[in-house]
C-alpha atoms as a PDB file:
ATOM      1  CA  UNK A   1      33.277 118.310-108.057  1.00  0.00           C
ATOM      2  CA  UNK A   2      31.378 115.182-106.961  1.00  0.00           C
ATOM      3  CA  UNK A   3      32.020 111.362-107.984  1.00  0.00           C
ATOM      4  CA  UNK A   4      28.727 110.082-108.292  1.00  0.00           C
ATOM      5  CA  UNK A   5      27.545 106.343-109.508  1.00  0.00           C
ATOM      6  CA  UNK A   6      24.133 106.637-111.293  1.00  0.00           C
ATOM      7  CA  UNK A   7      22.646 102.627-111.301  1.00  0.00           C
ATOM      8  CA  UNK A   8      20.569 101.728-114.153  1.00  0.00           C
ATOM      9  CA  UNK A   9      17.294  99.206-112.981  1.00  0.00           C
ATOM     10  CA  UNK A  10      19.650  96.487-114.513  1.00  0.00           C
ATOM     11  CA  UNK A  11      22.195  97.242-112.681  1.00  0.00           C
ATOM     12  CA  UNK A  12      24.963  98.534-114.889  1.00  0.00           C
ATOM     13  CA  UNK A  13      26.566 100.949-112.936  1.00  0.00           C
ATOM     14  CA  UNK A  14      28.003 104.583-114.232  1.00  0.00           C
ATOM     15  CA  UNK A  15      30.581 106.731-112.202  1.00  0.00           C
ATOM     16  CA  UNK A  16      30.961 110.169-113.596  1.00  0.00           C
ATOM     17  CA  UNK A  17      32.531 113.141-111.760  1.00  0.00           C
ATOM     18  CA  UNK A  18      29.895 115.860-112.149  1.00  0.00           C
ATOM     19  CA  UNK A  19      30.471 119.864-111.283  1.00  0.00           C
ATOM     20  CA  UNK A  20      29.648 121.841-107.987  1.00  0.00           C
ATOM     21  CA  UNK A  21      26.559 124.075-108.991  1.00  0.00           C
ATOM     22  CA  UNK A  22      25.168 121.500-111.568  1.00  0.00           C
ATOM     23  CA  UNK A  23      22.005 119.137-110.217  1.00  0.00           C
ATOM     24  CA  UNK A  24      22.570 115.605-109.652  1.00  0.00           C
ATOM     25  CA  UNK A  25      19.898 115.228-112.902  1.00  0.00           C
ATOM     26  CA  UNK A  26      21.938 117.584-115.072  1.00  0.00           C
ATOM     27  CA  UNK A  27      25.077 114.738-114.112  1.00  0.00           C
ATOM     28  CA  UNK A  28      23.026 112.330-115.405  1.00  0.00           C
ATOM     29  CA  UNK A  29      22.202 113.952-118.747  1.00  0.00           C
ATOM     30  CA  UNK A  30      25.299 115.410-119.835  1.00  0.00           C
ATOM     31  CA  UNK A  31      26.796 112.311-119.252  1.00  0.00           C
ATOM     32  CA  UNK A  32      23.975 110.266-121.410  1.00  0.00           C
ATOM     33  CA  UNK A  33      23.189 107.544-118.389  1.00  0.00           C
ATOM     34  CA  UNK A  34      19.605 106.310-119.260  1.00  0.00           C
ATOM     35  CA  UNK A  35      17.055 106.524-116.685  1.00  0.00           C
ATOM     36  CA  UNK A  36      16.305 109.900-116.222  1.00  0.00           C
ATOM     37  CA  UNK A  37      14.745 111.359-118.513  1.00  0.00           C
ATOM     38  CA  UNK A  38      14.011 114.723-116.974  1.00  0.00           C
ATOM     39  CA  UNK A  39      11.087 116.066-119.635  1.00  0.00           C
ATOM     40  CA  UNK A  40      11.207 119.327-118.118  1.00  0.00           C
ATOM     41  CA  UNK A  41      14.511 119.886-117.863  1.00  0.00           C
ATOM     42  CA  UNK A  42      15.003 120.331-114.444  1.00  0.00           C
ATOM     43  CA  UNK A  43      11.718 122.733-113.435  1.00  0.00           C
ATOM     44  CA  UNK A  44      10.654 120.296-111.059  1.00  0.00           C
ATOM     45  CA  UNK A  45       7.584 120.422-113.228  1.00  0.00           C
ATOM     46  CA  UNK A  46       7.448 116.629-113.472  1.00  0.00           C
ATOM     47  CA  UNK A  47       8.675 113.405-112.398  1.00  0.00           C
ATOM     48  CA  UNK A  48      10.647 111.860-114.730  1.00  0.00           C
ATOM     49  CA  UNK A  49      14.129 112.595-112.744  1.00  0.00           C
ATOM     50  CA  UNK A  50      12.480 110.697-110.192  1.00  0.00           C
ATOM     51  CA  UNK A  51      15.513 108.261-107.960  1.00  0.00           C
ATOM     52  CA  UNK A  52      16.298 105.649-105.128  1.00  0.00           C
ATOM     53  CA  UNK A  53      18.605 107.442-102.841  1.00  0.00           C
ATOM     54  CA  UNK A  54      21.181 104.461-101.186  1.00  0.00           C
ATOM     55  CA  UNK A  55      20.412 104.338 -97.785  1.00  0.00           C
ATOM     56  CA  UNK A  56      23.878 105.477 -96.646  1.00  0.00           C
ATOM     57  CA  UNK A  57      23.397 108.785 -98.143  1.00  0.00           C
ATOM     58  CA  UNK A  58      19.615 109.276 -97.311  1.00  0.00           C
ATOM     59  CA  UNK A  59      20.542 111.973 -93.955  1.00  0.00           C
ATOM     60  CA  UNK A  60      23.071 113.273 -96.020  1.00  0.00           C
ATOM     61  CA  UNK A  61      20.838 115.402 -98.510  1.00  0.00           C
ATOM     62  CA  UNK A  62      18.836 118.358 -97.580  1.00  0.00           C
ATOM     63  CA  UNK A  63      14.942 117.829 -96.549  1.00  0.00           C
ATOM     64  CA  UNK A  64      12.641 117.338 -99.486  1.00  0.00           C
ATOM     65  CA  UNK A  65      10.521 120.769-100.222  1.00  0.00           C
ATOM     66  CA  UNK A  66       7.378 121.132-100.383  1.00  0.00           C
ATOM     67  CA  UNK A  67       7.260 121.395-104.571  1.00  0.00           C
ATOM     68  CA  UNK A  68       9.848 117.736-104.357  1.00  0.00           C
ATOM     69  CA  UNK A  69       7.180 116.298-102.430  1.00  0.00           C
ATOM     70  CA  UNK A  70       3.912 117.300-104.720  1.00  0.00           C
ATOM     71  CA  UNK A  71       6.086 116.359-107.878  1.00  0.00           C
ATOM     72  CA  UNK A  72       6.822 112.499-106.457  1.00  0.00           C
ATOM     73  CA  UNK A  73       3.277 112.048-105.610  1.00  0.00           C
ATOM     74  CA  UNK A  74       3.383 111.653-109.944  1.00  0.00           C
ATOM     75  CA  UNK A  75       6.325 108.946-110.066  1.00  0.00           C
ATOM     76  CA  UNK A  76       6.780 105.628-110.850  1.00  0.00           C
ATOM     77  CA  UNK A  77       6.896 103.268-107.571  1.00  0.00           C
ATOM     78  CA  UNK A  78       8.147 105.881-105.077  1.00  0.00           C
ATOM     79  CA  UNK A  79      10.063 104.780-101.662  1.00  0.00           C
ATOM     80  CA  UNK A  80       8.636 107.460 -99.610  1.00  0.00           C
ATOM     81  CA  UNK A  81      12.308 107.111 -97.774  1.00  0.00           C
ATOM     82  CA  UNK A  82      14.416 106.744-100.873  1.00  0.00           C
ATOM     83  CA  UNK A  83      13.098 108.504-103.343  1.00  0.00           C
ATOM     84  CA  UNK A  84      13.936 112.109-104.764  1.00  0.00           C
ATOM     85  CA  UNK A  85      13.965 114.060-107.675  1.00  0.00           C
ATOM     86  CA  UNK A  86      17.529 114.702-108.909  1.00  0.00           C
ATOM     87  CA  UNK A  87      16.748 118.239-110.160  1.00  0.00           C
ATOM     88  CA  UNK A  88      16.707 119.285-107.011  1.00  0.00           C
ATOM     89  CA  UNK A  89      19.988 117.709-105.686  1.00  0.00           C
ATOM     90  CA  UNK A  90      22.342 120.532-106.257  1.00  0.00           C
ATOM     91  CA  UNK A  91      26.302 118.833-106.329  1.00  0.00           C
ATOM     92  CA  UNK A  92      28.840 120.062-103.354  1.00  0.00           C
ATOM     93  CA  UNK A  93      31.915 118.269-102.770  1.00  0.00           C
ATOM     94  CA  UNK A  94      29.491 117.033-100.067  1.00  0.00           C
ATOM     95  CA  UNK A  95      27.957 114.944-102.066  1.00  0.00           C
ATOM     96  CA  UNK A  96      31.353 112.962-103.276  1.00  0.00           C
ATOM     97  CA  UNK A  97      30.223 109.513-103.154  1.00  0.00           C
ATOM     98  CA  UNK A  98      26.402 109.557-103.503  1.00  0.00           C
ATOM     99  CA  UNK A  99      24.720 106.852-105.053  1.00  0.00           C
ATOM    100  CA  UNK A 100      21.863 106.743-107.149  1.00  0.00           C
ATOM    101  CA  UNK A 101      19.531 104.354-108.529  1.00  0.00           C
ATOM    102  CA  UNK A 102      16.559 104.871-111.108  1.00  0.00           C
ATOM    103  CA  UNK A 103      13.707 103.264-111.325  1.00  0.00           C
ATOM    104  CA  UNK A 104      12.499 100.566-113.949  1.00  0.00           C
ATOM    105  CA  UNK A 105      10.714 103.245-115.932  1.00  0.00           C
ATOM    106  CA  UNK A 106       9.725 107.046-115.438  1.00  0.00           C
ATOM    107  CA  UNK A 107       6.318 108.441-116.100  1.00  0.00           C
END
């Protein structure tokens, strides 16, 4: 089980403890944080799980893939050093901590 703080683009901060084996997206909607909207339900068939990473945890995730990379290309305002999909952010108690922040919209 990880802690993770999901940050809304205005800020308001949510901290929910989210399962090993779940994505960081699937966090995010079974706990209802708005922001990610993730239209194809985790697929990586679109964008709309699209995330900042914090900086601090950047090195700490696995290397984007291929698919991850093609699927950003479609989001809103990428970081091409921050950004990620969360459906393809599996949780380990590695990832105890991580922040996340969404964008002002998702497309």
């Amino acid at each position: 089980m990880a802690k993770i703080t999901y940050i809304e683009f205005n800020g308001t901060q949510h901290v929910v403890e989210v399962a090993n084996g779940l994505t960081v997206m699937e966090g995010a909607r079974d706990n209802a944080i708005p922001g990610i909207d993730a239209d194809c339900g985790g697929a990586c068939a679109c964008s709309t799980c699209h995330a900042y990473i914090h900086p601090d945890w950047v090195a700490r995730l696995p290397p984007i893939e291929e698919m991850e990379a093609d699927m950003l290309d479609f989001a809103y305002e990428t970081d091409p050093k921050r950004s990620r999909l969360t459906c393809q952010l599996k949780v380990t108690d590695a990832l105890d901590g991580l922040i996340v922040q969404m964008p002002e919209k998702q497309i």
